[in-house]
Protein backbone atom coordinates (compact mmCIF):
# COMPACT_ATOMS: atom_id res chain seq x y z
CA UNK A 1 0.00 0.00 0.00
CA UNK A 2 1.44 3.50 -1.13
CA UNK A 3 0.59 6.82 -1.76
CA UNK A 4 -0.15 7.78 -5.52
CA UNK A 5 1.96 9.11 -7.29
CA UNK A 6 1.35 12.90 -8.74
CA UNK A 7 0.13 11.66 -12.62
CA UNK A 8 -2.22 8.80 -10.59
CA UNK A 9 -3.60 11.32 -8.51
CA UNK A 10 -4.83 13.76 -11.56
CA UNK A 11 -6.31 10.56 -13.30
CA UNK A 12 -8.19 9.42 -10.27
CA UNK A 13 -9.72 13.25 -9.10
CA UNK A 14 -9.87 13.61 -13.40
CA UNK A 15 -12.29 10.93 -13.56
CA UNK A 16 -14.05 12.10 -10.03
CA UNK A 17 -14.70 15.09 -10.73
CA UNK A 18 -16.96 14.34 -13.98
CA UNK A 19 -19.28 13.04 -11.09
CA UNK A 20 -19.03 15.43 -7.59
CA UNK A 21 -17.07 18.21 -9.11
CA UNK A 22 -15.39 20.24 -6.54
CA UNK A 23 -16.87 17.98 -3.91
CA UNK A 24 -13.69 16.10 -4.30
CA UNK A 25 -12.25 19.02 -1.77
CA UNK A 26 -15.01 17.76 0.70
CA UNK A 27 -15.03 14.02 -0.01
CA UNK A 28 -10.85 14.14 0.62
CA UNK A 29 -10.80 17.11 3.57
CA UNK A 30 -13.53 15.79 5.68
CA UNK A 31 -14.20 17.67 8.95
CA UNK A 32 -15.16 14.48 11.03
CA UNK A 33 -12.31 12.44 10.15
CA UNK A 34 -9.83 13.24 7.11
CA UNK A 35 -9.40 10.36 4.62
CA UNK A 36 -6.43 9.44 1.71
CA UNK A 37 -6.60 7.81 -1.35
CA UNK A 38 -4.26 4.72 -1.17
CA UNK A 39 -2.98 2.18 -3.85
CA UNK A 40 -2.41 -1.50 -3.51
CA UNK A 41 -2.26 -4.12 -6.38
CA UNK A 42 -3.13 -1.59 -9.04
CA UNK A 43 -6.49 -0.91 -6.93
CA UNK A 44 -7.52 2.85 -5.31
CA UNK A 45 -8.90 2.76 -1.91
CA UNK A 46 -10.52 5.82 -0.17
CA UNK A 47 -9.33 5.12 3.22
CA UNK A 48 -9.90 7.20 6.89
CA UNK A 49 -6.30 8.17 7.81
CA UNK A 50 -6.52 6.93 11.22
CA UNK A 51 -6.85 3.32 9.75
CA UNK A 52 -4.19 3.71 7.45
CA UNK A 53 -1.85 4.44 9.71
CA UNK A 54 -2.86 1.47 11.87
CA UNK A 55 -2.71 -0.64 8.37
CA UNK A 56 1.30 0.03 7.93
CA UNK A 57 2.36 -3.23 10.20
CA UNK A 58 0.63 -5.32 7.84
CA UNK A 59 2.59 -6.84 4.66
CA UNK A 60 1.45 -6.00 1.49
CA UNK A 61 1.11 -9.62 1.18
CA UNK A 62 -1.19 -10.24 4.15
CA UNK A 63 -3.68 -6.94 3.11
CA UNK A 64 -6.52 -8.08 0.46
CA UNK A 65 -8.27 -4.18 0.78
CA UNK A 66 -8.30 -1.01 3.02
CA UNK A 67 -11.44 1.30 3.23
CA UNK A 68 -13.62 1.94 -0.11
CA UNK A 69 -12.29 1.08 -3.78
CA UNK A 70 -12.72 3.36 -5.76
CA UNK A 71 -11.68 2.11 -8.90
CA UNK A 72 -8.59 0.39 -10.94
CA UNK A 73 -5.67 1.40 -13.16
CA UNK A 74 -5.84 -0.97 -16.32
CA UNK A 75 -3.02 -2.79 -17.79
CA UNK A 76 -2.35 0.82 -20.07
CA UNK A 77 -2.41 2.61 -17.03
CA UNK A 78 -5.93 4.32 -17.06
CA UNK A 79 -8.08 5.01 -14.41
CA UNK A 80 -11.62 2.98 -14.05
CA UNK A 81 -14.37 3.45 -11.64
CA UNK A 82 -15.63 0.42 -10.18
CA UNK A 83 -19.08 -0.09 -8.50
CA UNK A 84 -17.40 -0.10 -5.50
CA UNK A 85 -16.90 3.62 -5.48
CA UNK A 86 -21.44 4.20 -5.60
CA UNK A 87 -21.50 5.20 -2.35
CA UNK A 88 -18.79 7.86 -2.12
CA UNK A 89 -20.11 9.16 -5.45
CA UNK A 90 -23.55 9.01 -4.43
CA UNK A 91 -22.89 10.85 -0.93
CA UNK A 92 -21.04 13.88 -2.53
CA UNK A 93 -22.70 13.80 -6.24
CA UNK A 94 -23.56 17.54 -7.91
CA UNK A 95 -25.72 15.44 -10.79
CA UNK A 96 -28.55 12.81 -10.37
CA UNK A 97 -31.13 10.68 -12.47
CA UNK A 98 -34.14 9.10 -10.74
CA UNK A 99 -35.36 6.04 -12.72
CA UNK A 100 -39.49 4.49 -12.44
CA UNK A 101 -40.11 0.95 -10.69
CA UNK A 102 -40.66 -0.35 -13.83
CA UNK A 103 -37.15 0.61 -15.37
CA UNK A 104 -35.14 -0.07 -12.38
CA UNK A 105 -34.58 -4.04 -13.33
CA UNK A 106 -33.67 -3.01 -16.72
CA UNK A 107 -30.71 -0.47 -15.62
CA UNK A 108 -29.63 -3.63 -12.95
CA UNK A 109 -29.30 -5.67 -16.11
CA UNK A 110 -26.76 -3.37 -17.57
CA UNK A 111 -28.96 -1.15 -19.81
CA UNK A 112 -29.02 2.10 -20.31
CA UNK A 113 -31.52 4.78 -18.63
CA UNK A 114 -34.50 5.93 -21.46
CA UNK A 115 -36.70 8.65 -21.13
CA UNK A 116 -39.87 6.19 -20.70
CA UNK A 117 -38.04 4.86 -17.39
CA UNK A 118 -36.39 8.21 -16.13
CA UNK A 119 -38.28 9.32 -12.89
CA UNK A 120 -36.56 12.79 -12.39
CA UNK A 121 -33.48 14.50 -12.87
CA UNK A 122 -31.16 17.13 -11.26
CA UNK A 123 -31.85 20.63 -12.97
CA UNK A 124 -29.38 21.99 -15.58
CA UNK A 125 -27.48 19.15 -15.96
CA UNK A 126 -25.48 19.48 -18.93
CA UNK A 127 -24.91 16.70 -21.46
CA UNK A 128 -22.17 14.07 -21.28
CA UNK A 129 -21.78 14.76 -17.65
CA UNK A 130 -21.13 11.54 -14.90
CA UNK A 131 -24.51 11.22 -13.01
CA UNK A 132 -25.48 8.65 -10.42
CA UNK A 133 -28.64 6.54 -10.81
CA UNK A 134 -31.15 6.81 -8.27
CA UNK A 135 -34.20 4.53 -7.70
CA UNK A 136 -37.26 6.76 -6.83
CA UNK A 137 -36.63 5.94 -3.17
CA UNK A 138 -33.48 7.45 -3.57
CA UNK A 139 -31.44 4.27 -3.23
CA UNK A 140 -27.97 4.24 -5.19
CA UNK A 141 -28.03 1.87 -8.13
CA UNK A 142 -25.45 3.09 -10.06
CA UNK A 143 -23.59 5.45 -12.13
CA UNK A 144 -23.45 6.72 -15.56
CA UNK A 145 -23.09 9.11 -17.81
CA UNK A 146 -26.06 11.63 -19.46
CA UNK A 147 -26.24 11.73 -22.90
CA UNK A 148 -28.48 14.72 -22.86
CA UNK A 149 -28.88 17.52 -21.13
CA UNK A 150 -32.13 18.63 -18.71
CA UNK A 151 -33.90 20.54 -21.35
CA UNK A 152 -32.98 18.49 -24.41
CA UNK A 153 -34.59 15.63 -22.14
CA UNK A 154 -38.31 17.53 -22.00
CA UNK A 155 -38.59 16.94 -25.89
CA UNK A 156 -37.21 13.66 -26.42
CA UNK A 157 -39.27 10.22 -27.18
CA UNK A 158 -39.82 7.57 -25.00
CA UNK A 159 -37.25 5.60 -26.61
CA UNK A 160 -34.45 7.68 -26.90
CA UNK A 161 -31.60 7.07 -24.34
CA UNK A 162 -31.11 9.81 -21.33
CA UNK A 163 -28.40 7.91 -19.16
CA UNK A 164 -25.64 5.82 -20.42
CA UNK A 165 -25.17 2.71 -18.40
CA UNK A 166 -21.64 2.46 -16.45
CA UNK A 167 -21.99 0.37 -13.99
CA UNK A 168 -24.72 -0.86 -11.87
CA UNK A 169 -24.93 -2.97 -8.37
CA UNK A 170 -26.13 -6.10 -10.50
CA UNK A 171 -22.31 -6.22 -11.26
CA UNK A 172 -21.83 -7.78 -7.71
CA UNK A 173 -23.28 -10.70 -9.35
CA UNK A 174 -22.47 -10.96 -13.20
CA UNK A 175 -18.83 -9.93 -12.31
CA UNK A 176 -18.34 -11.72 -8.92
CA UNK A 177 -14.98 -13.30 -9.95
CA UNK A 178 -13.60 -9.79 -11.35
CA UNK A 179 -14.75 -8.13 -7.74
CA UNK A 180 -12.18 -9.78 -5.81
């Protein structure tokens, strides 16, 4: 487990702050307890400082995870969100999309959000922007990216796409042996 290095660190609050903006501030400089961003076996973890510094007698060997993963570095050395990271982003998100009953099994399945099955979402959000999927009971499901923005959305049809599927928590399941 080590800090990230400086061209890690812009990849990883790059790809952040397409979802909570200048949150990340907040998320990384929190008031109640300050927490790090730490890496280990090409994986990020969001980690409360005082258990990292408890987690330095233990062999890199011996440690499987530490806090909240927030995503990977690939084999080319980009940074990936995992599902992992839903509730940090959906605790300090600036952008949301609320999706129906009925279109809340077919986002879990790994499809994208249409306007038929979108519920609400956050005013003036621009197109292209990272958004977090919301069931009407405001329960995290996942995260995505719009591919309109809030006014655009008022005219489409009920077919057209809002939300582009990212990841979703029905990844626990179709991906358990990559989650490990």
């Amino acid at each position: 487990m080590r800090p990230l290095e400086e061209e890690e660190v812009k990849q990883v609050f790059e790809k952040l702050h397409k979802y909570i903006g200048k949150n990340i501030k907040n998320m990384i400089e929190r008031p109640d307890d300050p927490h790090c961003l730490r890496l280990h076996k090409n994986r990020v973890f969001y980690v409360r400082e005082t258990i990292m510094r408890r987690a330095v007698s233990i062999t890199r060997k011996n440690l499987v995870a530490l806090g909240t993963c927030l995503g990977r570095f690939t084999h080319t050395g980009k940074f990936r969100l995992t599902i992992h990271a839903l509730d940090v982003l959906a605790q300090f998100a600036k952008y949301k999309v609320w999706v129906k009953p009925s279109a809340e099994m077919s986002f879990l399945y790994g499809n994208h959000v249409l306007k038929s099955g979108l519920g609400r979402i956050t005013e003036n959000t621009p197109a292209y922007q990272g958004v977090v999927v919301m069931s009407m009971a405001d329960v995290p499901l996942g995260f995505g990216t719009t591919s309109r923005s809030t006014q655009e959305c008022r005219k489409l049809d009920p077919a057209a796409i809002v939300s582009f599927h990212q990841a979703d928590t029905g990844e626990y399941l179709r991906s358990e042996e990559e989650n490990l």
